[in-house]
PDB file of N, CA and C in Angstrom:
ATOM      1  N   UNK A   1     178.744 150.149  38.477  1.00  0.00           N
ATOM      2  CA  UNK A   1     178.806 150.634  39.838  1.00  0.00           C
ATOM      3  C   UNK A   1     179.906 149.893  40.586  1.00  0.00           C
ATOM      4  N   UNK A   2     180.456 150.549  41.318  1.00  0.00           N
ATOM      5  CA  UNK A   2     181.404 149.780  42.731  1.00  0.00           C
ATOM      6  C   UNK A   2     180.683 148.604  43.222  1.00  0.00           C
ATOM      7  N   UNK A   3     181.694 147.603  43.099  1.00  0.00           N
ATOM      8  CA  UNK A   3     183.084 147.528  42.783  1.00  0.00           C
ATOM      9  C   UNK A   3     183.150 147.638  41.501  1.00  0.00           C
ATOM     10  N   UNK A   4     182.623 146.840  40.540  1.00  0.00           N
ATOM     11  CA  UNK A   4     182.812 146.642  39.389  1.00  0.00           C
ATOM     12  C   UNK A   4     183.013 147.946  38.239  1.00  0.00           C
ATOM     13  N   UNK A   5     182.768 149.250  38.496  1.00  0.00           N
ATOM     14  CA  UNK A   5     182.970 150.400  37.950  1.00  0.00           C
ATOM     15  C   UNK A   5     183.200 151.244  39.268  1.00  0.00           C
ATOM     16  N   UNK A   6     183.327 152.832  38.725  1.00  0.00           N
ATOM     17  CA  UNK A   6     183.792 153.947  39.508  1.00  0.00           C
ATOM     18  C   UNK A   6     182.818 154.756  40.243  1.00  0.00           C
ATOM     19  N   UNK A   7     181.426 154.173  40.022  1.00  0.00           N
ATOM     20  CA  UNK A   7     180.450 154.775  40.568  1.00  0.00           C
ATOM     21  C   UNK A   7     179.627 154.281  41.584  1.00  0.00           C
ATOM     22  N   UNK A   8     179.917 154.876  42.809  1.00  0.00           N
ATOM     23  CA  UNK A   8     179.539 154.555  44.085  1.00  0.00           C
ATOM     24  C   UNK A   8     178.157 155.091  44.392  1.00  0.00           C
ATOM     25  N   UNK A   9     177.426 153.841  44.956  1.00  0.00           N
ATOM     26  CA  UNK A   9     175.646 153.971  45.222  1.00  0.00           C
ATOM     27  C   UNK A   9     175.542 155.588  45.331  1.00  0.00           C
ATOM     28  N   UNK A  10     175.930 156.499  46.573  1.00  0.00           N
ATOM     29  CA  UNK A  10     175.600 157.680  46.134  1.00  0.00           C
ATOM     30  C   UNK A  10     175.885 158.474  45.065  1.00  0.00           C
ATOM     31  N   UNK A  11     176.516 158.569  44.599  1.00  0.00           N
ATOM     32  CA  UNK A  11     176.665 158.992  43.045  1.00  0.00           C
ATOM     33  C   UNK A  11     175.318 158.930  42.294  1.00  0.00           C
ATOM     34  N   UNK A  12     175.407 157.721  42.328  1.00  0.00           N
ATOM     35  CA  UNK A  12     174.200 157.118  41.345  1.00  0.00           C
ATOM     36  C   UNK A  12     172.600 158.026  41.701  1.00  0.00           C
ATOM     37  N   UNK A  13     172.716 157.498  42.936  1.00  0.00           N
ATOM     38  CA  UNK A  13     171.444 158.355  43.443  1.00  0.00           C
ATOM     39  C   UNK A  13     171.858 159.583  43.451  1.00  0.00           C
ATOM     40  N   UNK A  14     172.191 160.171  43.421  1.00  0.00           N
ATOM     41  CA  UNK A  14     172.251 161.853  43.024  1.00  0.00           C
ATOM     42  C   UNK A  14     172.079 162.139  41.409  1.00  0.00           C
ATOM     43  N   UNK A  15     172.486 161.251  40.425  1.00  0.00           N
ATOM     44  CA  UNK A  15     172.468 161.634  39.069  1.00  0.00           C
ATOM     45  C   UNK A  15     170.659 161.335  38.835  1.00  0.00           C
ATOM     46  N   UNK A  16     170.697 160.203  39.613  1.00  0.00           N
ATOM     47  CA  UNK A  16     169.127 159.514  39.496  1.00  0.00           C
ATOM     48  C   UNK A  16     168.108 160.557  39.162  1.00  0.00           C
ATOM     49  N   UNK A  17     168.460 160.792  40.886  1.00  0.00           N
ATOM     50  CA  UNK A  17     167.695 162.407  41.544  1.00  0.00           C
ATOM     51  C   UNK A  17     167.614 163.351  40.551  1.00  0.00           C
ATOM     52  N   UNK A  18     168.502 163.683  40.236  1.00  0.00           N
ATOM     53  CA  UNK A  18     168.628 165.185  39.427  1.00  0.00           C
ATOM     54  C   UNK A  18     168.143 164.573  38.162  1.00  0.00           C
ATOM     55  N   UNK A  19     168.124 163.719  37.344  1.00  0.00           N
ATOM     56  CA  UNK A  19     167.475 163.267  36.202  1.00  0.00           C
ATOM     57  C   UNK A  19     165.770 163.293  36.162  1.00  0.00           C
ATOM     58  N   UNK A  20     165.293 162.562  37.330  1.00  0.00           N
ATOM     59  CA  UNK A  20     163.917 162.118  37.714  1.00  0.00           C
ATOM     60  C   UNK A  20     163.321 163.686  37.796  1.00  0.00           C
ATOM     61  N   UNK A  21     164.003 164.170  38.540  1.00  0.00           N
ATOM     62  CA  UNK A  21     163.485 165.449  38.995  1.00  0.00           C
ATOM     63  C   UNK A  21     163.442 166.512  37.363  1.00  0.00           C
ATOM     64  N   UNK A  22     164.139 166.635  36.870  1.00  0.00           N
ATOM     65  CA  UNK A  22     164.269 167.082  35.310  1.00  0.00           C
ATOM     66  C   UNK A  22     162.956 166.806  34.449  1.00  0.00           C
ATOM     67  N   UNK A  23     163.117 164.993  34.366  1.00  0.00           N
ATOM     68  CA  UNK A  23     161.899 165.053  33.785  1.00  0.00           C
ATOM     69  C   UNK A  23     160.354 165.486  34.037  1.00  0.00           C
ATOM     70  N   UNK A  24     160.051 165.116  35.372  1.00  0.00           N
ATOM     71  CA  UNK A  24     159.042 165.505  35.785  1.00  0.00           C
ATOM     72  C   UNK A  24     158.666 166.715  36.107  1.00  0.00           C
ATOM     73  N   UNK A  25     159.512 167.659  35.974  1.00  0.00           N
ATOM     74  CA  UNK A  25     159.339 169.255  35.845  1.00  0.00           C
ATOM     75  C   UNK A  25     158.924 169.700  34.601  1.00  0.00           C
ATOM     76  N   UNK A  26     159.318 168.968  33.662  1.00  0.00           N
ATOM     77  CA  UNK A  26     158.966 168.743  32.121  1.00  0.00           C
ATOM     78  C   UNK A  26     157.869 168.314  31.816  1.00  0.00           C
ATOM     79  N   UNK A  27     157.533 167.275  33.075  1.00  0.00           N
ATOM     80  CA  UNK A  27     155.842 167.143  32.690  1.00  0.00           C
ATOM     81  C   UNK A  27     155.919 165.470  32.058  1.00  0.00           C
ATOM     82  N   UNK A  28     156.506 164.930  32.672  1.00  0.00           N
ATOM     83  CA  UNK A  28     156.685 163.213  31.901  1.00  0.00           C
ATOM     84  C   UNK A  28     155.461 162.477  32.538  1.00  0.00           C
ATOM     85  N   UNK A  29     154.649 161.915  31.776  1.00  0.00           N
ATOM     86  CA  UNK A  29     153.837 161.045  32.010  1.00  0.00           C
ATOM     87  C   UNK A  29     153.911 159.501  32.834  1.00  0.00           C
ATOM     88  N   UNK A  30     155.392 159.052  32.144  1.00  0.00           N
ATOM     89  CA  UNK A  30     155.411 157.859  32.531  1.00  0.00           C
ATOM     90  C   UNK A  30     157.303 157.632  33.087  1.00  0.00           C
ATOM     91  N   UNK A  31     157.424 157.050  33.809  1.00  0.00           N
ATOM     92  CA  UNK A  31     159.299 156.491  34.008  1.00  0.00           C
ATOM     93  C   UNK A  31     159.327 155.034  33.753  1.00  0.00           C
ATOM     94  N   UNK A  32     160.005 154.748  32.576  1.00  0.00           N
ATOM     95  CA  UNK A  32     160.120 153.268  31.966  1.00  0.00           C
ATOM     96  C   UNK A  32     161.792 152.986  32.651  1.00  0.00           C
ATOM     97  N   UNK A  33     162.203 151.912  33.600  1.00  0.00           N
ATOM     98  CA  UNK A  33     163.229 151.889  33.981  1.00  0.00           C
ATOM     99  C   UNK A  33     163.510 149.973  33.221  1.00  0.00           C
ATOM    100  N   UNK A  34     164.084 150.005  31.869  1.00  0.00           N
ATOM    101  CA  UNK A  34     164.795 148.869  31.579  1.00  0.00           C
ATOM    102  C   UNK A  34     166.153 148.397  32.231  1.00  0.00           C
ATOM    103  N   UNK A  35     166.583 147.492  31.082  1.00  0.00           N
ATOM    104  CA  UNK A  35     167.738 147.125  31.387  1.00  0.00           C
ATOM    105  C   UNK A  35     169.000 147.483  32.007  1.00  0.00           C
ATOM    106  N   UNK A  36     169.087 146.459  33.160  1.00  0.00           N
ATOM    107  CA  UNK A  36     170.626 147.622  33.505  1.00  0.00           C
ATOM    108  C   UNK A  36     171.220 146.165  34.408  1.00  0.00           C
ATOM    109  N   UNK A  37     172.476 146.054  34.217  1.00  0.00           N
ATOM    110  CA  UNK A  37     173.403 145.339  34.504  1.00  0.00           C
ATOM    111  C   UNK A  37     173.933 145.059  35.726  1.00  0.00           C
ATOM    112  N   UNK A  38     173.092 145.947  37.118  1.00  0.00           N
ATOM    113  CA  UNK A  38     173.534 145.429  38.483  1.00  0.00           C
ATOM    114  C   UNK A  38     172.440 146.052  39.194  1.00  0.00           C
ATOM    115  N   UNK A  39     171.676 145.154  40.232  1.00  0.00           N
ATOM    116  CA  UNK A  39     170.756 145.271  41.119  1.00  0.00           C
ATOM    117  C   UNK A  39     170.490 146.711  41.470  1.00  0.00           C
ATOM    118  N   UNK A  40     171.939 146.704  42.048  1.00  0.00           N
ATOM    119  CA  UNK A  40     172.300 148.287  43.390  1.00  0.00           C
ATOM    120  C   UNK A  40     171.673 149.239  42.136  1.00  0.00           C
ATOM    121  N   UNK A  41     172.394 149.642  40.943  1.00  0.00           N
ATOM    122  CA  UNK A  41     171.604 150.738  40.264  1.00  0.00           C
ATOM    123  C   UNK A  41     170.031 150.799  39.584  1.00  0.00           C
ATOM    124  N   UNK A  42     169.585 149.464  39.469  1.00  0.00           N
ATOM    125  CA  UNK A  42     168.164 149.335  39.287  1.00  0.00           C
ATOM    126  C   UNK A  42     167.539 149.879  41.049  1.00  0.00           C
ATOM    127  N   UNK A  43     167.921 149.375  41.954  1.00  0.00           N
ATOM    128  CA  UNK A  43     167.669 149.723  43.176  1.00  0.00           C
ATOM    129  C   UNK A  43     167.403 151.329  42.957  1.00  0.00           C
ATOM    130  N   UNK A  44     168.627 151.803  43.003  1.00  0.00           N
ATOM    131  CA  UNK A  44     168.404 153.258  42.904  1.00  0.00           C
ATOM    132  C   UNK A  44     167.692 154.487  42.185  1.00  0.00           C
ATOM    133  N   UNK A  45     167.802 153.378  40.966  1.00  0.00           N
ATOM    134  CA  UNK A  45     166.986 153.984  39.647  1.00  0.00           C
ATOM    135  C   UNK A  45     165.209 153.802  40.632  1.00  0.00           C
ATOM    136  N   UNK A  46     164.848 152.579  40.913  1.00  0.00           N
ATOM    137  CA  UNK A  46     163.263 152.708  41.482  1.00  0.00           C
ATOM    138  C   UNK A  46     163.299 153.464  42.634  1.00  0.00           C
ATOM    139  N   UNK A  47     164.301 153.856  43.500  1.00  0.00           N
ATOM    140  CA  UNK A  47     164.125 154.891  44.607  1.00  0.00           C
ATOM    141  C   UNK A  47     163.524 156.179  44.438  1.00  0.00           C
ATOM    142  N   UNK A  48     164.424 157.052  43.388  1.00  0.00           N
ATOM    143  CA  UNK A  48     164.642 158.251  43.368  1.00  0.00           C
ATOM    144  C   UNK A  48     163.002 158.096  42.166  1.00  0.00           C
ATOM    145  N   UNK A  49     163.110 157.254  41.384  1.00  0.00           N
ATOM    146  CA  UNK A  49     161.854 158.037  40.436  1.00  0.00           C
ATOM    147  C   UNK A  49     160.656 157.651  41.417  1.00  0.00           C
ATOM    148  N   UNK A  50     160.316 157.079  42.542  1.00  0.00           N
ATOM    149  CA  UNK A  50     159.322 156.842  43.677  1.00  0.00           C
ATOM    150  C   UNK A  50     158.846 158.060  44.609  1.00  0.00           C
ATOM    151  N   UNK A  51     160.094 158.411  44.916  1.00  0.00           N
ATOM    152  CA  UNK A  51     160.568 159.320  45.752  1.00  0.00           C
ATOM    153  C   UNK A  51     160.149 160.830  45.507  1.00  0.00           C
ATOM    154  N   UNK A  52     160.636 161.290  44.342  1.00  0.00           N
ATOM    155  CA  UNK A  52     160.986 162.489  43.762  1.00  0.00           C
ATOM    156  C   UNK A  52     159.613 163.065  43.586  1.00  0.00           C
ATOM    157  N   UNK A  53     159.402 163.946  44.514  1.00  0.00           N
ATOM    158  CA  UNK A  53     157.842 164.674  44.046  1.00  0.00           C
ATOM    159  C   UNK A  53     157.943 165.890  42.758  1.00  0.00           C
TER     160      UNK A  53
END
């Protein structure tokens, strides 16, 4: 993510979004959010799968 890559917080949360939302239309039981290499996108990653009805 920005700075350190090309992908700026909203970005992220929009791919989040549209991912979270995918699975759970599918019917996913559980969202396992591991490893990831900078706060801001773990941030975002627990937003959108919280969020997303």
């Amino acid at each position: 993510m920005y700075p350190l890559g090309e992908l700026t917080f909203q970005e992220a949360y929009e791919v989040f979004y549209q991912q979270t939302k995918a699975l759970i239309e599918a019917g996913i039981d559980l969202i396992h959010i591991e490893t990831m290499s900078d706060i801001k996108e773990a941030k975002v990653a627990v937003m959108y799968s919280s969020f997303v009805p």
